[in-house]
C-alpha atoms as a PDB file:
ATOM      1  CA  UNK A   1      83.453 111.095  70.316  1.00  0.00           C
ATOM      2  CA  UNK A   2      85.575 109.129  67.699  1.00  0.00           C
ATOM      3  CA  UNK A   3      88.313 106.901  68.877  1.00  0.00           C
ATOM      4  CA  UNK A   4      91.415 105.617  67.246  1.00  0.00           C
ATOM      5  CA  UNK A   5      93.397 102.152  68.062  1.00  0.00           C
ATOM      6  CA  UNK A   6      96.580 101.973  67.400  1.00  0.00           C
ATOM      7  CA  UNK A   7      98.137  98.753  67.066  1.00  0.00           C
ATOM      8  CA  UNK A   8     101.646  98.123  67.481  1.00  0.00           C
ATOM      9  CA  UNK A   9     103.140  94.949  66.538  1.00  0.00           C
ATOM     10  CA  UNK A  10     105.894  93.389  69.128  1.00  0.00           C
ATOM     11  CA  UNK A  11     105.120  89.618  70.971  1.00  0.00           C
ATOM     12  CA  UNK A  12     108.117  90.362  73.584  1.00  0.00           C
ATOM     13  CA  UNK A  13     106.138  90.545  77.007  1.00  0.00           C
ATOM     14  CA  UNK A  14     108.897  93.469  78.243  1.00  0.00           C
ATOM     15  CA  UNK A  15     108.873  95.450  74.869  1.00  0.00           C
ATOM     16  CA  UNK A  16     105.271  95.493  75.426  1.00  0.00           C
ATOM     17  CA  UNK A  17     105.318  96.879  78.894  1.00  0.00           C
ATOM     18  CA  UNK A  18     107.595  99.083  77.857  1.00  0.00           C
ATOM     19  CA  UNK A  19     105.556 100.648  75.138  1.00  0.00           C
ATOM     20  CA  UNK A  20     102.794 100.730  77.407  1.00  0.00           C
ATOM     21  CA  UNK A  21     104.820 103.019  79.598  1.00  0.00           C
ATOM     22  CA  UNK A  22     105.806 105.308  77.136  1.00  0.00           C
ATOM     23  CA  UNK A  23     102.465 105.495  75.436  1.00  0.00           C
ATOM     24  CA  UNK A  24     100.899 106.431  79.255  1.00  0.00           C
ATOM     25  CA  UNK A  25     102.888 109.678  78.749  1.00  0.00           C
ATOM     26  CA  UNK A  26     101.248 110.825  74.893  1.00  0.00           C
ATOM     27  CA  UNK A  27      97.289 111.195  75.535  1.00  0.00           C
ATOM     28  CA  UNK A  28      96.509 107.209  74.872  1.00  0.00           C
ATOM     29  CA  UNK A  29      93.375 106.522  77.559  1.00  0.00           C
ATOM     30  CA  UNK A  30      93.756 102.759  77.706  1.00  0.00           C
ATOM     31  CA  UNK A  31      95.622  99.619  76.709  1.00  0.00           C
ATOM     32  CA  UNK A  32      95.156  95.843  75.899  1.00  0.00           C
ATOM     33  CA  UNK A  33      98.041  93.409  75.316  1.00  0.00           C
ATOM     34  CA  UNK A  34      97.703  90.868  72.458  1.00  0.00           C
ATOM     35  CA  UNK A  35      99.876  87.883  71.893  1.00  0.00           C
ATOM     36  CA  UNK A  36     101.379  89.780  69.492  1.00  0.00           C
ATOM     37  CA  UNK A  37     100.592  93.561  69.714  1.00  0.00           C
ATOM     38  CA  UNK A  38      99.588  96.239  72.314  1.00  0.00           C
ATOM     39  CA  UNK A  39      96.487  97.902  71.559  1.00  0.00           C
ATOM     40  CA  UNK A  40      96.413 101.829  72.916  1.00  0.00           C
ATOM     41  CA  UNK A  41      93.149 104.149  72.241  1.00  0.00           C
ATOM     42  CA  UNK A  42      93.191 107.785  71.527  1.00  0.00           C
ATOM     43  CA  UNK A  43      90.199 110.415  70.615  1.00  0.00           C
ATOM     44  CA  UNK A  44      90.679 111.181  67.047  1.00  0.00           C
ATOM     45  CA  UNK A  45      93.050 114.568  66.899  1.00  0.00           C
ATOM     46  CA  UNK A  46      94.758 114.135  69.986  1.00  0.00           C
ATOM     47  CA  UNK A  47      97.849 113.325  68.290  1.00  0.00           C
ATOM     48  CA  UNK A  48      99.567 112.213  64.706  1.00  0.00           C
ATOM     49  CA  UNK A  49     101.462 109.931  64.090  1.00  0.00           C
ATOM     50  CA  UNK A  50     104.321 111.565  63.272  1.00  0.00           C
ATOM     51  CA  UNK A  51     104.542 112.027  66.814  1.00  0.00           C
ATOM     52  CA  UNK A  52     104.172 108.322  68.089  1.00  0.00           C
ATOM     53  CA  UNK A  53     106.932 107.690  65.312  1.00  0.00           C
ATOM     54  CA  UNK A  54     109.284 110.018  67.348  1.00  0.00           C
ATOM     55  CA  UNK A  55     108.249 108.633  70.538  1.00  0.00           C
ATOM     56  CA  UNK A  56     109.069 105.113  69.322  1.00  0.00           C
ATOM     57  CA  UNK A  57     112.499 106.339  67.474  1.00  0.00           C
ATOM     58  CA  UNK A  58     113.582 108.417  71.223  1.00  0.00           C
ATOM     59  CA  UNK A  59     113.224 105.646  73.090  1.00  0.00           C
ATOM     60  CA  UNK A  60     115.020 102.327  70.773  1.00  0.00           C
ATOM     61  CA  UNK A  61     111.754 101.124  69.098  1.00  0.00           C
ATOM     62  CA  UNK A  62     112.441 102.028  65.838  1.00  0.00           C
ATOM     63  CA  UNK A  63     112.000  98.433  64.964  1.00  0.00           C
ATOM     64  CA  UNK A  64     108.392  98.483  66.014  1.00  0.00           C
ATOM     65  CA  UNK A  65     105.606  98.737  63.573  1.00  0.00           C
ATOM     66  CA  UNK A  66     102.175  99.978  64.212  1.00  0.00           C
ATOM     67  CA  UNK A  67      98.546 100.336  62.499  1.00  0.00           C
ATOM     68  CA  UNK A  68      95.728 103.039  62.895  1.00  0.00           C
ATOM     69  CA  UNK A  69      92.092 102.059  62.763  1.00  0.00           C
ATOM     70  CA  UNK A  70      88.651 104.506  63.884  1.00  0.00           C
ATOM     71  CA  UNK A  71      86.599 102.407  66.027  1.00  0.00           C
ATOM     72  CA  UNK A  72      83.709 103.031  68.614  1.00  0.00           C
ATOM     73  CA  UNK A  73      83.929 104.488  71.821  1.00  0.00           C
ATOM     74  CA  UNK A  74      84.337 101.632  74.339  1.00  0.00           C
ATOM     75  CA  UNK A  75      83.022 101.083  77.748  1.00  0.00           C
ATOM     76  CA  UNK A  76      85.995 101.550  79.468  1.00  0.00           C
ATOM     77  CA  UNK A  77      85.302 100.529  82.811  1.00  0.00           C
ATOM     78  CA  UNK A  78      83.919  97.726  81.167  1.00  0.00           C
ATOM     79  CA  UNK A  79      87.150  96.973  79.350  1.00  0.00           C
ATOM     80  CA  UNK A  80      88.668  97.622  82.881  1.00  0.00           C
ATOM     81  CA  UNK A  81      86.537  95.334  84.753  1.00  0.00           C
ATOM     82  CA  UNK A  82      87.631  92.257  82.662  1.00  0.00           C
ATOM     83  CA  UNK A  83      91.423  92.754  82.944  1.00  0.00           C
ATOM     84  CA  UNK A  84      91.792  93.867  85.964  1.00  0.00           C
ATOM     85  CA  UNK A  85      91.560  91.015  88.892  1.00  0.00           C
ATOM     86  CA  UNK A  86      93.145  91.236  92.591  1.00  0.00           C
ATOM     87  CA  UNK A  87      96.904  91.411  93.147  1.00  0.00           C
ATOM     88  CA  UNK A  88      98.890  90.878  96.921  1.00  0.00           C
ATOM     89  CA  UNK A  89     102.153  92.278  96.910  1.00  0.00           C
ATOM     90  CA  UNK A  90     104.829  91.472  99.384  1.00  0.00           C
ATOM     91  CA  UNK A  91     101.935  89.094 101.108  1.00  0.00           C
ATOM     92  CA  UNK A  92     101.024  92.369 102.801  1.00  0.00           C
ATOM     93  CA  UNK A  93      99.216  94.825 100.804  1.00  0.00           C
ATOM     94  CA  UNK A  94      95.970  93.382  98.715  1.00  0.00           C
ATOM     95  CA  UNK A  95      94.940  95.727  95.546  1.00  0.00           C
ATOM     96  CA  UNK A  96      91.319  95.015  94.582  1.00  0.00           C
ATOM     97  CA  UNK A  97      88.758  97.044  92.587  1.00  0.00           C
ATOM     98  CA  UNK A  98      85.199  98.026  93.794  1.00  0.00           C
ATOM     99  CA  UNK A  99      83.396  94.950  92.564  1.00  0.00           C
ATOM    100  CA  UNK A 100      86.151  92.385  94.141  1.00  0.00           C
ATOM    101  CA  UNK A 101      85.571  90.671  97.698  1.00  0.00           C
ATOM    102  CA  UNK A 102      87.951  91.890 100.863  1.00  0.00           C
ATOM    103  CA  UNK A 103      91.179  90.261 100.238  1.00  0.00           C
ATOM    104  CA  UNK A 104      92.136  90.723 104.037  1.00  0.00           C
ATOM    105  CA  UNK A 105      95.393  91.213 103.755  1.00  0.00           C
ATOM    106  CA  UNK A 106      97.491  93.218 106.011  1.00  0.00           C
ATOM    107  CA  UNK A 107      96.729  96.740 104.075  1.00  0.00           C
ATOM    108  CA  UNK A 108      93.990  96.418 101.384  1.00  0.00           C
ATOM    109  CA  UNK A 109      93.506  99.303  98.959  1.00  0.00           C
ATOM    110  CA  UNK A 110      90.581  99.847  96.292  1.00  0.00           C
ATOM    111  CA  UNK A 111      91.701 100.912  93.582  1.00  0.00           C
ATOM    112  CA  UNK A 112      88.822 101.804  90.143  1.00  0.00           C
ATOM    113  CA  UNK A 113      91.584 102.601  87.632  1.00  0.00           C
ATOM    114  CA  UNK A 114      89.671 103.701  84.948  1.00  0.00           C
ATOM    115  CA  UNK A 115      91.796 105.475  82.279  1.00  0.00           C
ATOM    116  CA  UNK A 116      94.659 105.546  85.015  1.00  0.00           C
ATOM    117  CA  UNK A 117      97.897 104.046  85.362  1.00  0.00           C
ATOM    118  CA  UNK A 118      98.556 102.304  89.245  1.00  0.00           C
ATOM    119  CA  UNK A 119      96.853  98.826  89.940  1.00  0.00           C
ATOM    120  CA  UNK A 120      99.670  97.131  91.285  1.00  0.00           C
ATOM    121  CA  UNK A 121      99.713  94.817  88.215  1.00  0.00           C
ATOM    122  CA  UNK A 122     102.435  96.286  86.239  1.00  0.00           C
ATOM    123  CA  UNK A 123     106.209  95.214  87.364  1.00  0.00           C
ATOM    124  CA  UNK A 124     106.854  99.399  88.622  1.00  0.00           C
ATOM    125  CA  UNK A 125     103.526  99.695  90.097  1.00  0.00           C
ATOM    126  CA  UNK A 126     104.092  96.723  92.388  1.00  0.00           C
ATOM    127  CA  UNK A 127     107.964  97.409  93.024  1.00  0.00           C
ATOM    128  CA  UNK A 128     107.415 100.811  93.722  1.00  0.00           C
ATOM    129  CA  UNK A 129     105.043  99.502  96.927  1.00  0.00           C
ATOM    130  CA  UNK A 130     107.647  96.801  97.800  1.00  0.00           C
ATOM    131  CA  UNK A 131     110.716  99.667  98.664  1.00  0.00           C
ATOM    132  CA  UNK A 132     107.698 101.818 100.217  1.00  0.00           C
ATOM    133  CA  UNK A 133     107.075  98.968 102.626  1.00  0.00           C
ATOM    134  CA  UNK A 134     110.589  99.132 103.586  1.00  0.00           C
ATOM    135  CA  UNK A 135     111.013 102.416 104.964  1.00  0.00           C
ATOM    136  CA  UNK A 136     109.417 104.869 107.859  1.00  0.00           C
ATOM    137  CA  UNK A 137     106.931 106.704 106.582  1.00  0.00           C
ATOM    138  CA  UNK A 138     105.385 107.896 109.989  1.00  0.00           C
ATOM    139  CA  UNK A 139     104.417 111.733 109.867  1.00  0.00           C
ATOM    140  CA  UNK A 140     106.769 111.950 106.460  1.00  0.00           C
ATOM    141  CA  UNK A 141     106.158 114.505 103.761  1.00  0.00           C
ATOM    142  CA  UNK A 142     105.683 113.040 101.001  1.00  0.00           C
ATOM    143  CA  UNK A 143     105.189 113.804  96.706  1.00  0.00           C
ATOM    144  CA  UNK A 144     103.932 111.491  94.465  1.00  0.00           C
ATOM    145  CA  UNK A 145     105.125 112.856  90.852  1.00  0.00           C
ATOM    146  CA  UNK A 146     102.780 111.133  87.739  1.00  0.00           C
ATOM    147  CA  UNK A 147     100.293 109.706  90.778  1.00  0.00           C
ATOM    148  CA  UNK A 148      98.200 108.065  88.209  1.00  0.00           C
ATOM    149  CA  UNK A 149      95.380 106.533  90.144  1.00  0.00           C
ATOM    150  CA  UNK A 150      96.737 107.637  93.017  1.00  0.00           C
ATOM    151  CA  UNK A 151      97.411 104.192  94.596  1.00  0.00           C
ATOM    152  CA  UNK A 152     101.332 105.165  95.683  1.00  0.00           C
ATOM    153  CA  UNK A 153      99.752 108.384  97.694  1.00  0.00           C
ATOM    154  CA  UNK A 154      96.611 106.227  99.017  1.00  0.00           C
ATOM    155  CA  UNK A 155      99.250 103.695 100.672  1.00  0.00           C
ATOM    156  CA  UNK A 156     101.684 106.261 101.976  1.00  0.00           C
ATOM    157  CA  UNK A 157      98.586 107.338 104.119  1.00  0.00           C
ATOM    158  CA  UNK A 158      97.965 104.270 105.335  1.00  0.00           C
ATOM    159  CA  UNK A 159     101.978 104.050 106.364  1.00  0.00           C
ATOM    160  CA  UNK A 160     102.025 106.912 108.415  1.00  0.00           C
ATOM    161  CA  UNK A 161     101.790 109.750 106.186  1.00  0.00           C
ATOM    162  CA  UNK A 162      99.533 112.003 107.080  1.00  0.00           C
ATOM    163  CA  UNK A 163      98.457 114.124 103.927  1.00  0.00           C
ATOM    164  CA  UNK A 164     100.444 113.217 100.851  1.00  0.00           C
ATOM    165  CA  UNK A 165     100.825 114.865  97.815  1.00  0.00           C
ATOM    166  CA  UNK A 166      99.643 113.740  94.379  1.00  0.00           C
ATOM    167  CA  UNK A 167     100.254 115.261  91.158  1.00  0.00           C
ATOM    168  CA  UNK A 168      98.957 114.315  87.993  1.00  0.00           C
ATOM    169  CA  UNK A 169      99.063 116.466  84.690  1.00  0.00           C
ATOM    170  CA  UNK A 170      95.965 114.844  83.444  1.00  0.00           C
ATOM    171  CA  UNK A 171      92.501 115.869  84.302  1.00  0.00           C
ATOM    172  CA  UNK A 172      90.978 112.337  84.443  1.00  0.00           C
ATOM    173  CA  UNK A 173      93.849 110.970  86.300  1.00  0.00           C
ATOM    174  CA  UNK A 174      93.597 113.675  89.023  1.00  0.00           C
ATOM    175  CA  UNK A 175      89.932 113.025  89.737  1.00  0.00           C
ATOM    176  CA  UNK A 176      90.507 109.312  89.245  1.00  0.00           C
ATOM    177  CA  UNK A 177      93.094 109.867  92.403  1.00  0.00           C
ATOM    178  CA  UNK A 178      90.990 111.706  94.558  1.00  0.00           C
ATOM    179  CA  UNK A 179      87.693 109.398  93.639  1.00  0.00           C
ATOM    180  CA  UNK A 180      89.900 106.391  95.052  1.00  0.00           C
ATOM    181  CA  UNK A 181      91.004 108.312  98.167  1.00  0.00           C
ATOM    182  CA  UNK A 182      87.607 108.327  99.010  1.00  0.00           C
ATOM    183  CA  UNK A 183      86.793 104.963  98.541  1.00  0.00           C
ATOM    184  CA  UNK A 184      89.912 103.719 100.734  1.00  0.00           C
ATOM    185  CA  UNK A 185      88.821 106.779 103.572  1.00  0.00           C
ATOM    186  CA  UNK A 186      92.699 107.980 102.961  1.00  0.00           C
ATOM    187  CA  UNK A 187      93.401 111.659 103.149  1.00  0.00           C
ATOM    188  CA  UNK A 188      95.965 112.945 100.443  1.00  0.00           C
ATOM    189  CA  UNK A 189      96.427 116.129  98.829  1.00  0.00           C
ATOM    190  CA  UNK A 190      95.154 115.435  94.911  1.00  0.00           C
ATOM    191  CA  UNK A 191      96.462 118.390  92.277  1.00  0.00           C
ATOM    192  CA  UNK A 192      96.412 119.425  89.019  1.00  0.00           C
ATOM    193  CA  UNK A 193      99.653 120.208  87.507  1.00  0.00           C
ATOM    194  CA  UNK A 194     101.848 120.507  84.427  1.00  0.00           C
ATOM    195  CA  UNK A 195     105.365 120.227  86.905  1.00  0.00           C
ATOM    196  CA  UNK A 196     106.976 120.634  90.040  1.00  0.00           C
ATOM    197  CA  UNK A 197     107.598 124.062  89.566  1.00  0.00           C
ATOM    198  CA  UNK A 198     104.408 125.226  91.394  1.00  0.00           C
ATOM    199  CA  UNK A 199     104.928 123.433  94.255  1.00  0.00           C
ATOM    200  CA  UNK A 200     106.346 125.772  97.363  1.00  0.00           C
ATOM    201  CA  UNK A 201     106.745 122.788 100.064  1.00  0.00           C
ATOM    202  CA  UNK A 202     109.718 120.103 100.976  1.00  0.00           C
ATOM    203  CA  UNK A 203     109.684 116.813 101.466  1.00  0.00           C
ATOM    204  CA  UNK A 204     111.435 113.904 102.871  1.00  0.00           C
ATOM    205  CA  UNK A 205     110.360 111.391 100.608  1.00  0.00           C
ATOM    206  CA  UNK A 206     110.021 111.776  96.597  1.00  0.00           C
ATOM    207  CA  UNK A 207     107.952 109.003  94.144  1.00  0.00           C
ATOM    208  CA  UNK A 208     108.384 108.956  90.631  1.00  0.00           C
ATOM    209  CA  UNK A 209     107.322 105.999  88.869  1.00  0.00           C
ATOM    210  CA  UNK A 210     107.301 107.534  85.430  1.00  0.00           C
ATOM    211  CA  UNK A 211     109.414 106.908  82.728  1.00  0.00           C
ATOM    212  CA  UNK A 212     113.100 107.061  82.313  1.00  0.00           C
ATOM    213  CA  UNK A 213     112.595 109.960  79.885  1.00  0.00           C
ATOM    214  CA  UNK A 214     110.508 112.337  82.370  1.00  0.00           C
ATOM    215  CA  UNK A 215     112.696 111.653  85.254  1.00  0.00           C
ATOM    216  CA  UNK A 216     116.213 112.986  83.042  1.00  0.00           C
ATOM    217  CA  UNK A 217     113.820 115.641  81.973  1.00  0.00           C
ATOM    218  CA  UNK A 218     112.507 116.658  85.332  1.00  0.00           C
ATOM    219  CA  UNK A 219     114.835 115.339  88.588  1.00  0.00           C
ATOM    220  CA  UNK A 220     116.429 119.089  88.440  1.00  0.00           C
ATOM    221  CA  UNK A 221     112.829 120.659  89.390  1.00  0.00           C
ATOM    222  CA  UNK A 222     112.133 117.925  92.110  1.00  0.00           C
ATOM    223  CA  UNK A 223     115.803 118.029  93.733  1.00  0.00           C
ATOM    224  CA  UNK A 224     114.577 121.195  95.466  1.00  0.00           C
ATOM    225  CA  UNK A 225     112.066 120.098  96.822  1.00  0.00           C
ATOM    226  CA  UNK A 226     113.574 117.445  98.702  1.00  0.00           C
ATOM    227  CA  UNK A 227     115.058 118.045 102.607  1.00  0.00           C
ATOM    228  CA  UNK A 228     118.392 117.185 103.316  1.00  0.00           C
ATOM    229  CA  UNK A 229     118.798 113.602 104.117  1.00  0.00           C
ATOM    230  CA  UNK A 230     115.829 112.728 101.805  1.00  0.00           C
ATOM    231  CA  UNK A 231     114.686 109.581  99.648  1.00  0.00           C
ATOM    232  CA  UNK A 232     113.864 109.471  96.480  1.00  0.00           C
ATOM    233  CA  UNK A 233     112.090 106.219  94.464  1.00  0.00           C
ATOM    234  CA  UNK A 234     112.174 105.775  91.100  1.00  0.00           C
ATOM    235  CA  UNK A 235     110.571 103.589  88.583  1.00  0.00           C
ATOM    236  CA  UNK A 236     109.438 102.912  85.057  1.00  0.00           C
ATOM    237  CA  UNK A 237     112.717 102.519  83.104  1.00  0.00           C
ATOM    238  CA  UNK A 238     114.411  99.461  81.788  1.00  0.00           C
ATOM    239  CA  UNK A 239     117.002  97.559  82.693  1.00  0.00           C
ATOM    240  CA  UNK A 240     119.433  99.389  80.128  1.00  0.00           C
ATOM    241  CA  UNK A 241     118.286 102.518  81.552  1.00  0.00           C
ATOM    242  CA  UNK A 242     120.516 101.465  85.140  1.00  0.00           C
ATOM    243  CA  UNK A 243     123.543 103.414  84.137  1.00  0.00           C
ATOM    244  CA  UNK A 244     122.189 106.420  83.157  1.00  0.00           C
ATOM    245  CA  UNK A 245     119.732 106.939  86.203  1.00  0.00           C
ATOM    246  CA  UNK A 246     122.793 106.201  88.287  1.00  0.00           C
ATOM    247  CA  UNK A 247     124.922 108.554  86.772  1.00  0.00           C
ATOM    248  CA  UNK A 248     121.784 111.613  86.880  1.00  0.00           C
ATOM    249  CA  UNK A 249     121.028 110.706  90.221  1.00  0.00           C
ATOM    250  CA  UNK A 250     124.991 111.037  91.045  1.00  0.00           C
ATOM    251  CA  UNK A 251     125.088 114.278  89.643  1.00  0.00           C
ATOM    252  CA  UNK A 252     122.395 115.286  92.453  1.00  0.00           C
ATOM    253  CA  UNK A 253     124.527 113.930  95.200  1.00  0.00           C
ATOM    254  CA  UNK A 254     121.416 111.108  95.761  1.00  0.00           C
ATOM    255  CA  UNK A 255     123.344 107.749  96.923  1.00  0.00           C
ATOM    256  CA  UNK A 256     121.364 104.368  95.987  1.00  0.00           C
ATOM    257  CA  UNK A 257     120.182 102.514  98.539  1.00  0.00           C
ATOM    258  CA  UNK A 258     118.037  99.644  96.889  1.00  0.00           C
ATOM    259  CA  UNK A 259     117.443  98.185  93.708  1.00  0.00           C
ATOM    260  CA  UNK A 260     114.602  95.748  92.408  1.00  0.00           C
ATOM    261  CA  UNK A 261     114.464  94.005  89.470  1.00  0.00           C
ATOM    262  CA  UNK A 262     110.849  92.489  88.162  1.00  0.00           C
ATOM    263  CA  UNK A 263     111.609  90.964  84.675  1.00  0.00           C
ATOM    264  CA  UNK A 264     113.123  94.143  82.440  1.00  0.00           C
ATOM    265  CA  UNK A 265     111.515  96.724  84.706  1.00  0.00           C
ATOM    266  CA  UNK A 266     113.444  98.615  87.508  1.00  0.00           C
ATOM    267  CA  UNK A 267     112.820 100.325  90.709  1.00  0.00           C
ATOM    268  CA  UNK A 268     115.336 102.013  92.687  1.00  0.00           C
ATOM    269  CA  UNK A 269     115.894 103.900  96.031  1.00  0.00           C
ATOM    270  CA  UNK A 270     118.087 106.609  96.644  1.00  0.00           C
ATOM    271  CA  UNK A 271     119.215 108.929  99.371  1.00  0.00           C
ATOM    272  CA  UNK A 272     120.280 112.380  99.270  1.00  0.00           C
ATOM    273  CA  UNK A 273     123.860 112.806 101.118  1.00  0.00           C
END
């Protein structure tokens, strides 16, 4: 299979993150960040560029430039392996892949990310975990919207949930999720799914660390689901993007509760009233 890598040109460290998260959501199956540029890889065909152009122009990044070159297919898990070391967030929950040593922290999670986003590394990832920590998850129903790797899901588990759900739209990130729920013995509820719409249960507590773009798109579809007095996290926008999630998630009668900052990146708690 031929791959493409696109190469777009910004040396801000919270432009690149940003385009990182954006590019998760077009069919990209990895990323490396340059001094100058973030490198994302694509099968040949999956997309034109007309399309990235759009993507950038939606979301402010007009300004940012990009190249197209064929190249190899990579070893990804190789490519993985060499960017990926152990993280400890909040100094209680260690995130280590399969080839790391025990971190023995307080809750330790193995996570193989493969083409997957959710290590813990990125600012969302790791803030996301941080306003999980702070509530009471015990024998909660829980959704994890955009699960990724499944890391979000594998830790509510291990807080007292006892099977959360985990929806991915991509193939590779739905077996990535359940592969690492079997390597951290955690019992969650992996599936397959284009949107919320096809899901029949409620919840107490929603997770959508996504982008800003999918949650305006979407937060109508997973309102429903939620039961009345309910919590809903929220991550992967910008800092700019403050106003307008408050004003959606006003519009839903969902209260904030807590808000973390990590550099440009935002995570932020609310309650349904």
């Amino acid at each position: 299979m031929q791959y493409l890598q696109y190469e777009f040109f910004s040396s801000s460290e919270d432009e690149q993150q940003w385009l990182i998260a954006l590019l998760s959501d077009l069919p990209f199956e990895g990323f490396e960040e340059t001094n100058i540029s973030v490198l994302a890889f694509i099968k040949a065909d999956a997309i034109d560029d007309g399309e990235v152009r759009l993507t950038l122009d939606a979301n402010n990044l007009s300004h940012v430039q990009f190249a197209v070159n064929v190249i190899e297919q990579k070893n990804w898990n190789e490519e993985w392996e060499k960017n990926f070391p152990p993280v400890i967030i909040a100094e209680r929950v260690g995130i280590r892949a399969p080839f790391h040593e025990p971190l023995n922290t307080e809750i330790e999670l193995i996570i193989e990310p493969k083409m997957s986003f959710g290590t813990g590394h990125h600012s969302t990832t790791a803030s996301m975990i941080e306003l999980m920590l702070g509530l009471d998850l015990k024998n909660k129903l829980l959704l994890d919207m955009g699960s990724g790797t499944g890391v979000l899901a594998i830790l509510a588990n291990k807080l007292g949930v006892e099977v959360p759900v985990a929806i991915d739209h991509e193939e590779w990130a739905y077996q990535n999720a359940i592969e690492n729920a079997q390597r951290n013995n955690s019992n969650i509820d992996a599936r397959l799914s284009e949107a919320a719409v096809a899901i029949e249960e409620k919840f107490d507590v929603i997770l959508a660390n996504i982008n800003r773009h999918i949650i305006v798109e979407n937060l109508h579809h997973w309102m429903p689901l939620l039961n009345p007095n309910g919590e809903v996290l929220l991550s992967g926008f910008i800092e700019q993007d403050i106003p307008i999630i408050r004003e959606l998630c006003a519009s839903f009668s969902l209260e904030e509760r807590q808000l973390l900052q990590k550099g440009e990146w935002i995570a932020m708690k609310f309650q349904h009233t």
